[in-house]
C-alpha atoms as a PDB file:
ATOM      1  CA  UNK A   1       0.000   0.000   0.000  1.00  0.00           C
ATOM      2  CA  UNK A   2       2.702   2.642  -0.560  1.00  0.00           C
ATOM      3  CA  UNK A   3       0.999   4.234  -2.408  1.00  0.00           C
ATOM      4  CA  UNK A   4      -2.186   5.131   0.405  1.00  0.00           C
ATOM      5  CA  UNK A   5       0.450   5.845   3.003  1.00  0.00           C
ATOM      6  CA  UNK A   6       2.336   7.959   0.887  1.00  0.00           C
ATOM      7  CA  UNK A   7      -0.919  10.479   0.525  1.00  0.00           C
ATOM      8  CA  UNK A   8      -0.692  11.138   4.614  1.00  0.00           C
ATOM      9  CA  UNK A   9       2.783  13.325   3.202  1.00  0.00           C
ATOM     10  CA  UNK A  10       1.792  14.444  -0.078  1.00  0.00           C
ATOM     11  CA  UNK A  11       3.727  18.210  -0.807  1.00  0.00           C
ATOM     12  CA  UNK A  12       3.600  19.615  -4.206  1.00  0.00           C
ATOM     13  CA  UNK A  13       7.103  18.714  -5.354  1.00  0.00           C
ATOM     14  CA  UNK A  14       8.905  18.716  -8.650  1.00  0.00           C
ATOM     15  CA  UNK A  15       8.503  22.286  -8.948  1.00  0.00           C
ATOM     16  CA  UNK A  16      10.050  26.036  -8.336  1.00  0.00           C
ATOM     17  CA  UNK A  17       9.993  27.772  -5.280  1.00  0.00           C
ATOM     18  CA  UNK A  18       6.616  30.759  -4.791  1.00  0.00           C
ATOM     19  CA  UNK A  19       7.419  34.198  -4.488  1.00  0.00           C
ATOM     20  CA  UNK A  20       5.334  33.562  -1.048  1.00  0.00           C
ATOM     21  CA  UNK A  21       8.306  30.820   0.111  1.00  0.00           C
ATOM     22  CA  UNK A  22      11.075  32.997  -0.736  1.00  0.00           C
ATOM     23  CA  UNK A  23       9.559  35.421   1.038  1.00  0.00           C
ATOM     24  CA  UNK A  24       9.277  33.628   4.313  1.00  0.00           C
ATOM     25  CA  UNK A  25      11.891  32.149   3.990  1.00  0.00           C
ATOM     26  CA  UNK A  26      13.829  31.100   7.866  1.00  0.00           C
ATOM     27  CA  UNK A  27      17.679  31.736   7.413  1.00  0.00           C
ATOM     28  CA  UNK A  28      19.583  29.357  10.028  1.00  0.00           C
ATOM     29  CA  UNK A  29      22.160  31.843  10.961  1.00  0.00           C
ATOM     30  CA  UNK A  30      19.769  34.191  12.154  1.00  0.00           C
ATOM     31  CA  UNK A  31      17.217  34.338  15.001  1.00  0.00           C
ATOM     32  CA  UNK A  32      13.597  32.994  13.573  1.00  0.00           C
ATOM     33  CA  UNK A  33      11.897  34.730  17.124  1.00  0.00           C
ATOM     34  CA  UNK A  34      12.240  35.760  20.310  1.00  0.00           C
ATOM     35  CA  UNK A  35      10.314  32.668  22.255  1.00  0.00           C
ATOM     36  CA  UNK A  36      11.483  29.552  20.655  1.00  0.00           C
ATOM     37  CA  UNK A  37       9.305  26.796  22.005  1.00  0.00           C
ATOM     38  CA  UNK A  38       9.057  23.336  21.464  1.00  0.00           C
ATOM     39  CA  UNK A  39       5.207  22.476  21.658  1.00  0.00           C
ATOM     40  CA  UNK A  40       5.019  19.244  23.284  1.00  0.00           C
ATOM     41  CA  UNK A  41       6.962  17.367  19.862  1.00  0.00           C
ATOM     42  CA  UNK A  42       9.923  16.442  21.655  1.00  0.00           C
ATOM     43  CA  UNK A  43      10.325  12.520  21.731  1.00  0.00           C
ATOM     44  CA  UNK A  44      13.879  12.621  22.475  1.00  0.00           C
ATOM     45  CA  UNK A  45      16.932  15.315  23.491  1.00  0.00           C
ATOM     46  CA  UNK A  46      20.830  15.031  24.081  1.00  0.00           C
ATOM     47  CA  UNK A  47      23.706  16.266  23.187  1.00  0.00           C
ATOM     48  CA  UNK A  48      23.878  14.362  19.761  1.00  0.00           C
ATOM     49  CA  UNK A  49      20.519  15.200  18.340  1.00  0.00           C
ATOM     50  CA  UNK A  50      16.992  16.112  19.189  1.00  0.00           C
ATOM     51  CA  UNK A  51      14.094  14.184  17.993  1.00  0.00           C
ATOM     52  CA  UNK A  52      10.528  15.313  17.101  1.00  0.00           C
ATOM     53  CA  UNK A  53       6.847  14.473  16.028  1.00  0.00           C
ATOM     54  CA  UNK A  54       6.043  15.610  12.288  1.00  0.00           C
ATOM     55  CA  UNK A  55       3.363  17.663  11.592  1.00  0.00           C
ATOM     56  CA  UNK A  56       0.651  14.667  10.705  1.00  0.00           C
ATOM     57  CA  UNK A  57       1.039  13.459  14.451  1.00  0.00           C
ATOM     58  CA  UNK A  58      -1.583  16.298  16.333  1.00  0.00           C
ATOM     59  CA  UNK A  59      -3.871  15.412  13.527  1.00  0.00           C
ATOM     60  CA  UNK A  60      -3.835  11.534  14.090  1.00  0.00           C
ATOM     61  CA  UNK A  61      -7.609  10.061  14.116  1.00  0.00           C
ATOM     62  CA  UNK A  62      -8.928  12.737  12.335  1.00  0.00           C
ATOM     63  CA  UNK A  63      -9.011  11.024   8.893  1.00  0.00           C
ATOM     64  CA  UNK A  64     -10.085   8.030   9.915  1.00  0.00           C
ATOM     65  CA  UNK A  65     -13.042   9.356  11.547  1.00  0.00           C
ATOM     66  CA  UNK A  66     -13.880  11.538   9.085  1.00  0.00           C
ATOM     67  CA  UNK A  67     -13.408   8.350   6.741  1.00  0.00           C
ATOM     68  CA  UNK A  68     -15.802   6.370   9.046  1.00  0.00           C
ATOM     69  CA  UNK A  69     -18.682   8.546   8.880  1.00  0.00           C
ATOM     70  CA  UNK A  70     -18.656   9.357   5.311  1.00  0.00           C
ATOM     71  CA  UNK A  71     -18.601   5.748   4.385  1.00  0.00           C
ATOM     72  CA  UNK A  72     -21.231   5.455   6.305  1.00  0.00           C
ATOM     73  CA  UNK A  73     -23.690   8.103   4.998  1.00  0.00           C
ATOM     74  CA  UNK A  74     -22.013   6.338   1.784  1.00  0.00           C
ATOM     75  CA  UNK A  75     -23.526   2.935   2.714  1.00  0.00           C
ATOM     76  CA  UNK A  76     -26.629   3.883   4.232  1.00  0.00           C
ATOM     77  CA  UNK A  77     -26.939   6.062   0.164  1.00  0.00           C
ATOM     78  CA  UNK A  78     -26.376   2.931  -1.348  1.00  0.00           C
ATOM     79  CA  UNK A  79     -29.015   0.671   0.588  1.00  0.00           C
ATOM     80  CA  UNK A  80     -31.700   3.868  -0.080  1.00  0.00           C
ATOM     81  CA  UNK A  81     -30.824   3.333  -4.077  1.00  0.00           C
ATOM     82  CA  UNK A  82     -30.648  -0.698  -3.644  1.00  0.00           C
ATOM     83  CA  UNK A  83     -34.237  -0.777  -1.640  1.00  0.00           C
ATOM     84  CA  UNK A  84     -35.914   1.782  -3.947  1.00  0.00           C
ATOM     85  CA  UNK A  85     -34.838   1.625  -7.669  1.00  0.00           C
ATOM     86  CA  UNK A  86     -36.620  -1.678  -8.312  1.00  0.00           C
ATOM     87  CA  UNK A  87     -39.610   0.045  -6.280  1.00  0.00           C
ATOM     88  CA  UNK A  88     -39.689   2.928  -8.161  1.00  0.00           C
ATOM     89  CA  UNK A  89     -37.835   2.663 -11.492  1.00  0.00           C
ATOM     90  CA  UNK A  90     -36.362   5.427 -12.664  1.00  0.00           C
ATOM     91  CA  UNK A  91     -33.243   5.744 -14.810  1.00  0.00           C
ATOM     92  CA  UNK A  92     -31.338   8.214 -12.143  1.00  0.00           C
ATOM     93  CA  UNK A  93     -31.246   5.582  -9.704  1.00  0.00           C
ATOM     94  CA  UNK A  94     -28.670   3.764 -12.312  1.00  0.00           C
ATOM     95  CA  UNK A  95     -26.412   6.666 -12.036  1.00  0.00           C
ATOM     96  CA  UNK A  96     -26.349   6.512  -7.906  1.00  0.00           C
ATOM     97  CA  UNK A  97     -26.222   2.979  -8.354  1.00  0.00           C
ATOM     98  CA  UNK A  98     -22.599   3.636  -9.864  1.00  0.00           C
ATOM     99  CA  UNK A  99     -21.678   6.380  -7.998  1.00  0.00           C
ATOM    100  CA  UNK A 100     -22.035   5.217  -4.424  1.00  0.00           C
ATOM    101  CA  UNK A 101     -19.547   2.276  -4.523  1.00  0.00           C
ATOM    102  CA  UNK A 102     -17.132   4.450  -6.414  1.00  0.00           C
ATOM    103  CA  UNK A 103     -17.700   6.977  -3.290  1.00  0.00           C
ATOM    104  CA  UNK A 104     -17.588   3.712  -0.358  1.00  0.00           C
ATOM    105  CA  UNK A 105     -14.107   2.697  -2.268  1.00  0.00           C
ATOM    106  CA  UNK A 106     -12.931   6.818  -1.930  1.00  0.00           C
ATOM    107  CA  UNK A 107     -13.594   6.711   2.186  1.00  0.00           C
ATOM    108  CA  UNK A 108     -12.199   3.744   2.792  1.00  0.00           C
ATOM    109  CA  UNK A 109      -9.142   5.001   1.066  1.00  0.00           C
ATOM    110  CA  UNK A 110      -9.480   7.999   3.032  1.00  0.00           C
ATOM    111  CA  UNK A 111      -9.499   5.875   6.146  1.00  0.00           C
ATOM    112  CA  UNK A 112      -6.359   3.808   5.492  1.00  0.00           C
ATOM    113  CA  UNK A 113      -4.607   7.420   4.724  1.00  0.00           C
ATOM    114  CA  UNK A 114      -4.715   7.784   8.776  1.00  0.00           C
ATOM    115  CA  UNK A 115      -4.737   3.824   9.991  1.00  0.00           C
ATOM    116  CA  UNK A 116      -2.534   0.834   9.032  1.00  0.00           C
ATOM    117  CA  UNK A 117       0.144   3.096   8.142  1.00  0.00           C
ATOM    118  CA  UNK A 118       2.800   4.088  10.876  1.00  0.00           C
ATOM    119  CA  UNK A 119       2.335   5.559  14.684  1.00  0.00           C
ATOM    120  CA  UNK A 120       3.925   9.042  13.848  1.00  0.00           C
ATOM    121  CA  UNK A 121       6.844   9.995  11.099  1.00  0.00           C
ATOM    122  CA  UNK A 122      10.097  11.174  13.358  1.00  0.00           C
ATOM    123  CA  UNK A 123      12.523  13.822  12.233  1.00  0.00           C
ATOM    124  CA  UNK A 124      16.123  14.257  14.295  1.00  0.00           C
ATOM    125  CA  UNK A 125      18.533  16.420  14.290  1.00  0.00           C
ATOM    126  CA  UNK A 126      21.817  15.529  14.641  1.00  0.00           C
ATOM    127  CA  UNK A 127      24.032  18.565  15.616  1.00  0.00           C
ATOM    128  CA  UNK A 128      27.313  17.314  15.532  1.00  0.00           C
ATOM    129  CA  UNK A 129      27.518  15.653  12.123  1.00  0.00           C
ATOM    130  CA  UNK A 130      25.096  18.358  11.179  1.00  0.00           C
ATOM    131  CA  UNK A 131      22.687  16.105   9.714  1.00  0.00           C
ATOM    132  CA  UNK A 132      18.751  15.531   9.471  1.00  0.00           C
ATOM    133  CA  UNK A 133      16.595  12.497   9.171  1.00  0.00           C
ATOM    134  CA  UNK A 134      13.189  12.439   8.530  1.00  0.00           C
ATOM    135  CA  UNK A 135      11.258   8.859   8.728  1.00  0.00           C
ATOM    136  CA  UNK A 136       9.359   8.629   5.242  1.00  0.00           C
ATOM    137  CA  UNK A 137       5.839   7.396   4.664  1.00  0.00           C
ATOM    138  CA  UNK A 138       6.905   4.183   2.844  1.00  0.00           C
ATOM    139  CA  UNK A 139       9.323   3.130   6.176  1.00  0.00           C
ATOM    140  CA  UNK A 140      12.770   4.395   4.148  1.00  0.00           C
ATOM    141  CA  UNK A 141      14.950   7.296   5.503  1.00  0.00           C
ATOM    142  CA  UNK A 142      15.549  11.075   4.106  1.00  0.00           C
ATOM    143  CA  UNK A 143      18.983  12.271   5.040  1.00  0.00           C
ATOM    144  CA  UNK A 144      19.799  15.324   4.226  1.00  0.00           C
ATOM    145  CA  UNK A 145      22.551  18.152   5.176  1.00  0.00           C
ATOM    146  CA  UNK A 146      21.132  21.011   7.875  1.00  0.00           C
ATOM    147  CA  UNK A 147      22.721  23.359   6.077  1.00  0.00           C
ATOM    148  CA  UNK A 148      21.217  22.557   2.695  1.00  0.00           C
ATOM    149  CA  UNK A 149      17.615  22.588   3.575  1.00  0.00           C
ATOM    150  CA  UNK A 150      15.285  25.234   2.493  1.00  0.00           C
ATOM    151  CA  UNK A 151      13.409  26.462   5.724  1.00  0.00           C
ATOM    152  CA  UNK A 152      10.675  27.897   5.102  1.00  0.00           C
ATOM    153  CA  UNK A 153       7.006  28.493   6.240  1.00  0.00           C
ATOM    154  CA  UNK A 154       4.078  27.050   4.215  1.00  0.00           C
ATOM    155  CA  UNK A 155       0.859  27.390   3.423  1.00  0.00           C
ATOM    156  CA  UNK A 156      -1.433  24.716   2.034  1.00  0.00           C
ATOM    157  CA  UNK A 157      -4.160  24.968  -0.229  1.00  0.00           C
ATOM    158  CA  UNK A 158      -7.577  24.371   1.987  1.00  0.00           C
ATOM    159  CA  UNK A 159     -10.329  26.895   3.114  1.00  0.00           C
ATOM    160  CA  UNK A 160      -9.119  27.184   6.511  1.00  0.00           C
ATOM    161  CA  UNK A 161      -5.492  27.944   5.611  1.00  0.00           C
ATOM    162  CA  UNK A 162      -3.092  25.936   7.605  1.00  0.00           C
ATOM    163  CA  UNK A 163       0.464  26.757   7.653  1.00  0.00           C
ATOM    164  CA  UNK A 164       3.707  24.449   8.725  1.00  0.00           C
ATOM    165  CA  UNK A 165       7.155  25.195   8.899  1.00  0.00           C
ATOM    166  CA  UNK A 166       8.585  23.167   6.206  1.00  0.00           C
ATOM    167  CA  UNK A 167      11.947  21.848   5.034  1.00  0.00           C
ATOM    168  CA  UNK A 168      12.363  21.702   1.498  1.00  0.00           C
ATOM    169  CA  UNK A 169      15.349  19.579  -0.644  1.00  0.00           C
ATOM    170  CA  UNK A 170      16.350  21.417  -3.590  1.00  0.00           C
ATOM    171  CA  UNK A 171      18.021  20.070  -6.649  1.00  0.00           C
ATOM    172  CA  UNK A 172      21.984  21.246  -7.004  1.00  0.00           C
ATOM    173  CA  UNK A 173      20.794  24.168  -8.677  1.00  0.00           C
ATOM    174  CA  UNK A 174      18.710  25.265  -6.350  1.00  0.00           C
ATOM    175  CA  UNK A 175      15.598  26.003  -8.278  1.00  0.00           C
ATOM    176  CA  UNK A 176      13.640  22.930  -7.598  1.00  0.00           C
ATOM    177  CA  UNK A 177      11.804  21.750  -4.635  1.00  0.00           C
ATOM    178  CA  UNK A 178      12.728  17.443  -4.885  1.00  0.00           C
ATOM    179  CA  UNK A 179      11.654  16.643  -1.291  1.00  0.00           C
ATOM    180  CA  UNK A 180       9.653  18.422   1.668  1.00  0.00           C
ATOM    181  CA  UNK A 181       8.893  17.341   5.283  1.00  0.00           C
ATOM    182  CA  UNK A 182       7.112  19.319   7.992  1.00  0.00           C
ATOM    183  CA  UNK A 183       7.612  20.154  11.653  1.00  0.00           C
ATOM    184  CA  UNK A 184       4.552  19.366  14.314  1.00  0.00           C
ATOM    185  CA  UNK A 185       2.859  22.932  14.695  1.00  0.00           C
ATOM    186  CA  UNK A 186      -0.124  23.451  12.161  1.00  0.00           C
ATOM    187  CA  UNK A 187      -1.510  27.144  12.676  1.00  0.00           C
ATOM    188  CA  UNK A 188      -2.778  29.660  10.500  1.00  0.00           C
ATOM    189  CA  UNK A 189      -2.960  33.608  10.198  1.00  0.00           C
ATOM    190  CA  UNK A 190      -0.014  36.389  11.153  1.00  0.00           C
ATOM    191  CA  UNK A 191      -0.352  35.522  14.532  1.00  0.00           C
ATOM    192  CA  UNK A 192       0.591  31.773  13.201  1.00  0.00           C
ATOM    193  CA  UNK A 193       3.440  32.669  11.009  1.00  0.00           C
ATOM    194  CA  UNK A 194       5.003  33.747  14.334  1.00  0.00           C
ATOM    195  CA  UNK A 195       4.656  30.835  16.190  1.00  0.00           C
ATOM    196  CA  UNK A 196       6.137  28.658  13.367  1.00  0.00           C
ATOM    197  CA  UNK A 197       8.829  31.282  13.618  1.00  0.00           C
ATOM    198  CA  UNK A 198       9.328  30.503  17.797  1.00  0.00           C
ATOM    199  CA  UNK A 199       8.791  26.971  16.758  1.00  0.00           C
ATOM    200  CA  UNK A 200      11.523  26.836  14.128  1.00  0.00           C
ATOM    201  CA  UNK A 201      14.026  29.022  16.632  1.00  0.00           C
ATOM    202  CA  UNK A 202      14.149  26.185  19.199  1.00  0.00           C
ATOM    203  CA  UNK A 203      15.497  23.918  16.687  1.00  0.00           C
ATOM    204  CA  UNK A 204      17.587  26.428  15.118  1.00  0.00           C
ATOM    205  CA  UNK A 205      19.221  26.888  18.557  1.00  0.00           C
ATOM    206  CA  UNK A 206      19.905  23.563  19.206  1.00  0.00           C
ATOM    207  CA  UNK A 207      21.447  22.954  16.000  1.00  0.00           C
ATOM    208  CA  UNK A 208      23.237  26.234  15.740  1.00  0.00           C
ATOM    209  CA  UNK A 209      23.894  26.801  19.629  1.00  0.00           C
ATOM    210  CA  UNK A 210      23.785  23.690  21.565  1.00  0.00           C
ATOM    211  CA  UNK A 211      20.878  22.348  24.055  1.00  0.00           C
ATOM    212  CA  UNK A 212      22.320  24.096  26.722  1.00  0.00           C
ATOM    213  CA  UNK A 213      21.500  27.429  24.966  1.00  0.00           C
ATOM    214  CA  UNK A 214      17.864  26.062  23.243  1.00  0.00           C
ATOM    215  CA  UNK A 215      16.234  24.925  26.842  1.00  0.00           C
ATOM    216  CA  UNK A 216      17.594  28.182  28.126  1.00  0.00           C
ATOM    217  CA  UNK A 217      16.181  30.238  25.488  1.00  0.00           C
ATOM    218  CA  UNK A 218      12.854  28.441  26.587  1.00  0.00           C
ATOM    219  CA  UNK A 219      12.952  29.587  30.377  1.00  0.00           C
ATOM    220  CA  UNK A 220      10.090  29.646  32.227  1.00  0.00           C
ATOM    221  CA  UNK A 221       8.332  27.064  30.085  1.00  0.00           C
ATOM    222  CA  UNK A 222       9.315  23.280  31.590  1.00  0.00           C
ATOM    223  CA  UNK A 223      10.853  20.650  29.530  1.00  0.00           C
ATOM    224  CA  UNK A 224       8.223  17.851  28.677  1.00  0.00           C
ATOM    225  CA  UNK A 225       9.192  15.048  26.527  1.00  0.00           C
ATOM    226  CA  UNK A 226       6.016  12.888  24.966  1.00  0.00           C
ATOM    227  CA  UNK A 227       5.816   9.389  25.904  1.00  0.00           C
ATOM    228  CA  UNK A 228       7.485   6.364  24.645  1.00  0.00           C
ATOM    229  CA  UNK A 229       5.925   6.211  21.622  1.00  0.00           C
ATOM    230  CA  UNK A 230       8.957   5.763  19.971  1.00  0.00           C
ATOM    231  CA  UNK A 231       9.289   1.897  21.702  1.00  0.00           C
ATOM    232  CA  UNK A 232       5.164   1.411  22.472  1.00  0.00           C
ATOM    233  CA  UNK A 233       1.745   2.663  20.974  1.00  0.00           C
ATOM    234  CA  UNK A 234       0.237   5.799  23.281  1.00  0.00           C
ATOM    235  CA  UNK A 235      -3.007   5.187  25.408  1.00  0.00           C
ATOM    236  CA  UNK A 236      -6.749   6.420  24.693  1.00  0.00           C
ATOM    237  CA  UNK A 237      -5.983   8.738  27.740  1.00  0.00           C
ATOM    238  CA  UNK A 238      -3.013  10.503  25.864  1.00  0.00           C
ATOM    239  CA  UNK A 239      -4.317  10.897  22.562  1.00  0.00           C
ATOM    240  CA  UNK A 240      -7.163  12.638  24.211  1.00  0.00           C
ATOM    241  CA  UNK A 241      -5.349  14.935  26.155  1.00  0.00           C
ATOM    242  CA  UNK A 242      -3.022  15.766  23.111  1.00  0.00           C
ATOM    243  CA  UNK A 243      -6.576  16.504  20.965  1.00  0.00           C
ATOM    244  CA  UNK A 244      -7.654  18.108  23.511  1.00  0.00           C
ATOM    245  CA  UNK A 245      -4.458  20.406  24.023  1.00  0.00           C
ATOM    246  CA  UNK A 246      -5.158  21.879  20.436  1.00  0.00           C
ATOM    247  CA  UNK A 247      -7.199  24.646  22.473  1.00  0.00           C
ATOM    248  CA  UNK A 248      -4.678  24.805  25.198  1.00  0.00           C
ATOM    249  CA  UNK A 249      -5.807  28.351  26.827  1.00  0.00           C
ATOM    250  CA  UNK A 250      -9.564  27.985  26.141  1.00  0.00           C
ATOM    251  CA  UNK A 251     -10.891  25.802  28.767  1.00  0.00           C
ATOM    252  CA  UNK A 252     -14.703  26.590  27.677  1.00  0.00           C
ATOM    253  CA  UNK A 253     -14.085  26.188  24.080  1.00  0.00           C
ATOM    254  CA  UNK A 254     -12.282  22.360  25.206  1.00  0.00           C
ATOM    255  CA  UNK A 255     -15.265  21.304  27.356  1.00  0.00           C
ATOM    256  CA  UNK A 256     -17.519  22.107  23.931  1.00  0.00           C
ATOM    257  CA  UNK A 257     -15.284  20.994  21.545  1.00  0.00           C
ATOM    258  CA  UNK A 258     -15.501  17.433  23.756  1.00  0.00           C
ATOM    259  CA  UNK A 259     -18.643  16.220  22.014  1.00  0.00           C
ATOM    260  CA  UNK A 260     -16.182  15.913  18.665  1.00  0.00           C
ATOM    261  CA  UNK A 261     -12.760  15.609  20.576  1.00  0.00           C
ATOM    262  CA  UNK A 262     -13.927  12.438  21.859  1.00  0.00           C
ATOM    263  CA  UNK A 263     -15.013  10.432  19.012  1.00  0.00           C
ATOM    264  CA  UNK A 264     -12.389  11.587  17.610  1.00  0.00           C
ATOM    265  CA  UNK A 265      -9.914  10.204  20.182  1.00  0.00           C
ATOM    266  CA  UNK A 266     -11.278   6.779  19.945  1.00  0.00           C
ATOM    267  CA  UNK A 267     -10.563   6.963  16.228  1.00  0.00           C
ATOM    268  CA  UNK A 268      -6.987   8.463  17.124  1.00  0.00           C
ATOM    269  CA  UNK A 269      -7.074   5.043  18.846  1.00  0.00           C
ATOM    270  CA  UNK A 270      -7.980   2.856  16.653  1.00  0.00           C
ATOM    271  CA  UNK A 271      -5.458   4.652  14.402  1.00  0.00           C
ATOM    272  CA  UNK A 272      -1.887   3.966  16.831  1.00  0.00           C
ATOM    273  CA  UNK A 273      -3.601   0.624  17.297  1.00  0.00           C
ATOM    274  CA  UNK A 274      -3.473  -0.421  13.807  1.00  0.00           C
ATOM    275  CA  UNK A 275       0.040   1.187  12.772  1.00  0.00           C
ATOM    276  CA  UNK A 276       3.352   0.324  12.716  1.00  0.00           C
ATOM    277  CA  UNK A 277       5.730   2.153  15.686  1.00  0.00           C
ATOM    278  CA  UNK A 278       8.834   3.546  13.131  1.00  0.00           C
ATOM    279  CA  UNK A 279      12.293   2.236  13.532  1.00  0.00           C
ATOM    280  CA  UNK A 280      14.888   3.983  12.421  1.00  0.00           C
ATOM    281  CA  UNK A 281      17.465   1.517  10.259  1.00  0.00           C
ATOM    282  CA  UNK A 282      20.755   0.633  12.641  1.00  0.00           C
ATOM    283  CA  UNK A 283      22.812   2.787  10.078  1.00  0.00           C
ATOM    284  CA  UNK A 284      20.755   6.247  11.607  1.00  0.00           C
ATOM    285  CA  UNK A 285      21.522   4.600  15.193  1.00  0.00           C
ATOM    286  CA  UNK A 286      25.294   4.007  14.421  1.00  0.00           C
ATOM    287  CA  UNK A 287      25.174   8.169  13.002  1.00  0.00           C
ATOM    288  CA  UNK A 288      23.263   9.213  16.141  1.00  0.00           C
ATOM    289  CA  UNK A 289      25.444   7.454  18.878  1.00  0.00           C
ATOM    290  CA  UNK A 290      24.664   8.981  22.315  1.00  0.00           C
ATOM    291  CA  UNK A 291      27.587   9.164  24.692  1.00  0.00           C
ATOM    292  CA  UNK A 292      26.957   6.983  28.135  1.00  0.00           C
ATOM    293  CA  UNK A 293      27.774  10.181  30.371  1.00  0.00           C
ATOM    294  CA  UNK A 294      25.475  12.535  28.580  1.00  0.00           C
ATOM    295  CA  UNK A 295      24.614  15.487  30.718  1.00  0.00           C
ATOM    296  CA  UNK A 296      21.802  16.686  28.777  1.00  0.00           C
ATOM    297  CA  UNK A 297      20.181  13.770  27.980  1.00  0.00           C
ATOM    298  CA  UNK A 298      16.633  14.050  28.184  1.00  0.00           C
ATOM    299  CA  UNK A 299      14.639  10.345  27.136  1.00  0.00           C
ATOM    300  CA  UNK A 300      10.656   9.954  26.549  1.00  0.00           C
ATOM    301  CA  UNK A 301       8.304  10.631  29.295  1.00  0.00           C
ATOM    302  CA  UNK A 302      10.959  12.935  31.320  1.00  0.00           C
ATOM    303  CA  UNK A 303       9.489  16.057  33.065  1.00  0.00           C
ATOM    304  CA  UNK A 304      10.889  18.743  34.307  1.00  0.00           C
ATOM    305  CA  UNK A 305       9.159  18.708  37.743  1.00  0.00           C
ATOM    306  CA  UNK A 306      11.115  21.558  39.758  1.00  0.00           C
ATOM    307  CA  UNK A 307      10.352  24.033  36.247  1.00  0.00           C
ATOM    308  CA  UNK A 308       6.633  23.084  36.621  1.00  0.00           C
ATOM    309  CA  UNK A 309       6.476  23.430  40.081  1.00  0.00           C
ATOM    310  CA  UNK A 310       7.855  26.776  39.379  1.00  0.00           C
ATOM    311  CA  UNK A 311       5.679  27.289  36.966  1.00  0.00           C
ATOM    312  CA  UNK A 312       2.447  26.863  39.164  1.00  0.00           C
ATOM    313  CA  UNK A 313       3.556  28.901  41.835  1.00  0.00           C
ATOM    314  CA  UNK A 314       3.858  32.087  38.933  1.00  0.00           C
ATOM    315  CA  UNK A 315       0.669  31.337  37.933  1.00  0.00           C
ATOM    316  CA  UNK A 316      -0.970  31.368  41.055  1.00  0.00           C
ATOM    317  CA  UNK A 317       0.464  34.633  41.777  1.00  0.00           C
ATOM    318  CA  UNK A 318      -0.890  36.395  38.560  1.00  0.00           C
ATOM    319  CA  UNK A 319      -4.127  34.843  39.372  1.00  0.00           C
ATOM    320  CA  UNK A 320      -3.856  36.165  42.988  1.00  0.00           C
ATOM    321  CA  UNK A 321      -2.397  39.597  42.107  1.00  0.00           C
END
């Protein structure tokens, strides 16, 4: 099925760069904002390289759901025309006759985009051979210099407008985008473009600075890395919470939004259940070596308890003051 899990990371490629990507384009040697964060992606961080979620992984259990129910106003279509057209003959009911298995076959293809494919699509930086992997779709491995990849933020072509920081691979002549792959925030508007820019800056730190300098930089904010999902499948509970965390700041608008957040999480569910956890080939390991004594090593699930106990106690004080 390469070809199905290959849609879940389709980019327009084989062509020249907009004026719109130029434009925003994110130079590494300069500062991208002035609050990098990290946005709960982080799977894993050390002194070799920093590992992330793409941008597909927040969105996990939307398509199947949305795959679900419209194969099943498909099906419930079909059984009206199936029941009916030798009731009431009447040469339209031919043409729905057609058209609803044709539209059954599209959502099930839409639902397979999102399940049986893999848990989440990894990207790592490796800052000291200056390197970055990013898993593919079809389980093989883009490697590709730091320093040759076209940052840059993107928009994509849907009503609502959703923009990504993206990395592209040009050809040697630089004219042509050959390969792109895209960091976990998805936001939209100016407002958006400048938290793909804080986004970007955390990884543009690390690589350019050092972790030392990047979890700084992100002071008071705690470090939290995501769970294991890089060595087991997350829990109903989790992929809730990370839904849910989409309108982190608008506790009203989350209990509302519950009534499609949950479905949706049992479909995000069904989704990890289904797929493949990624492993990347022993040849990324062997680049990516960690040293035993690593002071900043930072491994899934590790919080950053004395930061968010910090944390609380500011809050509590602007809430109090």
């Amino acid at each position: 099925m390469p070809l199905i899990k290959n849609v879940i990371h389709r980019f327009h490629v084989k062509r020249p760069l907009t004026a719109r990507e130029r434009e925003l384009r994110l130079d590494i040697r300069k500062p991208a904002g002035e609050a990098p964060h990290y946005q709960l992606s982080l799977i894993r961080l050390n002194s070799t390289f920093v590992e992330c979620v793409d941008k597909w992984y927040e969105e996990r259990g939307f398509g199947a759901m949305f795959g679900a129910a419209a194969f099943a106003a498909a099906a419930f279509g079909l059984w009206v025309v199936v029941t009916n057209i030798f009731k009431h003959w009447h040469p339209i009911g031919l043409f729905f006759l057609f058209w609803f298995p044709v539209l059954l076959g599209v959502t099930v293809y839409i639902f397979l985009c999102d399940a049986f494919t893999y848990t989440h699509y990894p990207i790592r930086f490796n800052r000291k051979n200056r390197q970055v992997y990013a898993f593919r779709p079809d389980g093989s491995v883009l490697k590709v210099p730091w320093d040759r990849v076209y940052w840059t933020i993107l928009g994509h072509a849907n009503p609502l407008g959703w923009l990504n920081v993206v990395g592209h691979v040009m050809d040697e002549s630089g004219k042509t985008v050959l390969e792109t792959f895209a960091l976990s925030v998805n936001t939209k508007g100016k407002e958006g473009e400048e938290d793909l820019r804080n986004h970007f800056e955390f990884f543009r730190l690390y690589m350019q600075e050092g972790p030392g300098v990047a979890l700084q930089r992100i002071h008071p904010v705690p470090l939290i890395m995501l769970p294991p999902i890089d060595r087991q499948k997350e829990s109903w509970a989790f992929g809730w919470e990370r839904i849910t965390l989409t309108l982190n700041g608008s506790p009203l608008l989350q209990v509302l939004a519950q009534v499609f957040f949950l479905p949706e999480s049992l479909f995000r569910w069904i989704v990890m259940r289904t797929s493949k956890i990624p492993q990347w080939p022993q040849w990324v390991e062997d680049e990516c070596r960690i040293e035993p004594d690593d002071p900043w090593r930072r491994e899934p699930g590790y919080r950053d308890e004395a930061a968010i106990a910090a944390a609380k106690v500011i809050a509590g004080a602007r809430r109090s003051g």
